[in-house]
Protein backbone atom coordinates (compact mmCIF):
# COMPACT_ATOMS: atom_id res chain seq x y z
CA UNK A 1 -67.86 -59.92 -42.09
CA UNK A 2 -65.92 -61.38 -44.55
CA UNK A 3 -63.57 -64.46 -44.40
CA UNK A 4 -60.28 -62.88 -44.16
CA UNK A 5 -61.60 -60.69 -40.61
CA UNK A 6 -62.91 -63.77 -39.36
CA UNK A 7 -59.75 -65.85 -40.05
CA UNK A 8 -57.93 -62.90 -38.24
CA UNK A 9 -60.04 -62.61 -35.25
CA UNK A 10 -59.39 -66.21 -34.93
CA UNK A 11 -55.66 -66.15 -34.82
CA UNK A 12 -55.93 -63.21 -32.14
CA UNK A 13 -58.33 -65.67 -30.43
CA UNK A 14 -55.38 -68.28 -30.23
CA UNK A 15 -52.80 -65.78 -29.43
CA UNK A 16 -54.81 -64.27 -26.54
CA UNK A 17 -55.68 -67.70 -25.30
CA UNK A 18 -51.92 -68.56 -25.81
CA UNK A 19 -50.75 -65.82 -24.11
CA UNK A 20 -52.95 -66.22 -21.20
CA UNK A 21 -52.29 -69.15 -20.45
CA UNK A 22 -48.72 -68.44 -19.84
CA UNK A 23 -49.26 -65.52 -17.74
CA UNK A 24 -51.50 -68.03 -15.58
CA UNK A 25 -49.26 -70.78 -15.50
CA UNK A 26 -46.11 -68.07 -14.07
CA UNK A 27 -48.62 -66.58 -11.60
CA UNK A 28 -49.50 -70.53 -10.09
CA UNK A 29 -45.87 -71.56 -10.43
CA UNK A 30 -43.96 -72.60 -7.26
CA UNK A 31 -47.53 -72.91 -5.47
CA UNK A 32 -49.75 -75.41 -4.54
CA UNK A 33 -49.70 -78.15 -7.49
CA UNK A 34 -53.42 -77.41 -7.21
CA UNK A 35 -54.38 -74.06 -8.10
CA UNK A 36 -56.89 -71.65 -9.59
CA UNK A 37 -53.60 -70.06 -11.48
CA UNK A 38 -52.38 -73.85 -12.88
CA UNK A 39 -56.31 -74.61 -13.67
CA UNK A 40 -56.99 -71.39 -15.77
CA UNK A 41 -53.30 -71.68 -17.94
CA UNK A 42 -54.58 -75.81 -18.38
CA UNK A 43 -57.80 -74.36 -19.63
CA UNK A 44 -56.65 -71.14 -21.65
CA UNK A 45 -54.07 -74.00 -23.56
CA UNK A 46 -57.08 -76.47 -24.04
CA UNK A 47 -59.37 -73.42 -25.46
CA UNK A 48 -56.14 -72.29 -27.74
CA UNK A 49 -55.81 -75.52 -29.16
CA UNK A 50 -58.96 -76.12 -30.33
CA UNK A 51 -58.61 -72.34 -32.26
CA UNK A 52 -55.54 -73.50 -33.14
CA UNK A 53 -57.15 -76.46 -35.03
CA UNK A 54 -59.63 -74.27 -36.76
CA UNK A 55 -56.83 -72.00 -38.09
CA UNK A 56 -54.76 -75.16 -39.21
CA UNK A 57 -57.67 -76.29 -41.25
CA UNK A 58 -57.63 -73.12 -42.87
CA UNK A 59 -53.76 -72.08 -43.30
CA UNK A 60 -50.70 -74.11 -44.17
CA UNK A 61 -48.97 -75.18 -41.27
CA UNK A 62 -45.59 -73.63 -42.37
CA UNK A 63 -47.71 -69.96 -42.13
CA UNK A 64 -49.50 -70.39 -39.42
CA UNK A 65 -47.04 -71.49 -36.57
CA UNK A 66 -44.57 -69.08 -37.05
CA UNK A 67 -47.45 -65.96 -37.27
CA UNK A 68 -49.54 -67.90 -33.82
CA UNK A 69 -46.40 -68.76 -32.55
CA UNK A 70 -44.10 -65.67 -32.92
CA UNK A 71 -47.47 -63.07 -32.02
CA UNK A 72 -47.89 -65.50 -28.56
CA UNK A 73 -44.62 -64.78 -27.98
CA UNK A 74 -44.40 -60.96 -28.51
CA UNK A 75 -47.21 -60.49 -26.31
CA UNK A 76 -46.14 -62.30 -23.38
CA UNK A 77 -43.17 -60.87 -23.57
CA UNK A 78 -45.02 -57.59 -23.29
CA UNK A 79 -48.00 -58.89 -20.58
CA UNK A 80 -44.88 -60.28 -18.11
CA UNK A 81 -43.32 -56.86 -18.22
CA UNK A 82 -47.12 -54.90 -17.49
CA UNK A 83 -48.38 -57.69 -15.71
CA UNK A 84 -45.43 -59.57 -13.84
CA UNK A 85 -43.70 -56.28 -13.96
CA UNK A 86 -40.61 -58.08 -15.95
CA UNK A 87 -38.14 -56.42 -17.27
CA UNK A 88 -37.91 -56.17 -21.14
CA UNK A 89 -33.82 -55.79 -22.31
CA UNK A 90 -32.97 -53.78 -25.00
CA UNK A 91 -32.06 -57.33 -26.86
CA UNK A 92 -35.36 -58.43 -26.28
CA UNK A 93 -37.07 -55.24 -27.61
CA UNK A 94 -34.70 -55.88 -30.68
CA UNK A 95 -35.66 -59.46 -31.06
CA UNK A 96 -39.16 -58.31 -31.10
CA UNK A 97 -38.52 -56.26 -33.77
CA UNK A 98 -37.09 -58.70 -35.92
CA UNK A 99 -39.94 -61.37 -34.95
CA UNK A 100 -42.52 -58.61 -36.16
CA UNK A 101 -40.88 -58.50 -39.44
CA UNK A 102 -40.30 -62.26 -40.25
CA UNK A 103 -43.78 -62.82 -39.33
CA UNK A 104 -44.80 -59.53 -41.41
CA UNK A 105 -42.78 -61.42 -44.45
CA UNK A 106 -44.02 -65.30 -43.79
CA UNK A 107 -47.80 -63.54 -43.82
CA UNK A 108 -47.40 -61.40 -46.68
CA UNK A 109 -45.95 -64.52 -48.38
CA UNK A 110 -49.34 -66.39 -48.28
CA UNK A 111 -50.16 -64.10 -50.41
């Protein structure tokens, strides 16, 4: 595999982990301070972090927030509506639009 896969699978990694963690922390919300919801988000954001950290080493921080950043947030947005069975506004779908292309510019700008 070469470099650039790898350096993709690990922001997907962090974005997953990112995104998990919120749909965990939601789900153990308003319960018991000590749940298995609250323990797996505390865990998914300890596991993202330390991908996060491997990205940073490899991408300038200016590039690499807004693409982790941005992507976690497009896909919980999406995950609450399948998941938590939010609903997604037509404002929201439009801000996800224009998320997807400022991150498609900041990461073609690396370039």
């Amino acid at each position: 595999m070469n470099n650039q896969i790898i350096f993709s699978l690990l922001i997907l990694i962090t974005v997953v982990l990112n995104t998990l963690a919120q749909n965990l922390l939601k789900l153990g919300a308003g319960q018991n301070p000590l749940n298995i919801y609250l323990l797996g988000g505390i865990i998914s954001y300890g596991l993202s972090a330390i991908f996060y950290v491997v990205v940073l080493a490899k991408l300038n921080l200016s590039v690499a927030y807004p693409i982790v950043i941005g992507l976690t947030i497009i896909v919980t947005m999406i995950t609450g509506a399948v998941i938590l069975r939010e609903k997604i506004l037509f404002s929201q779908w439009l801000g996800m639009g224009l998320m997807l292309s400022g991150i498609g510019a900041i990461a073609l700008g690396k370039h």
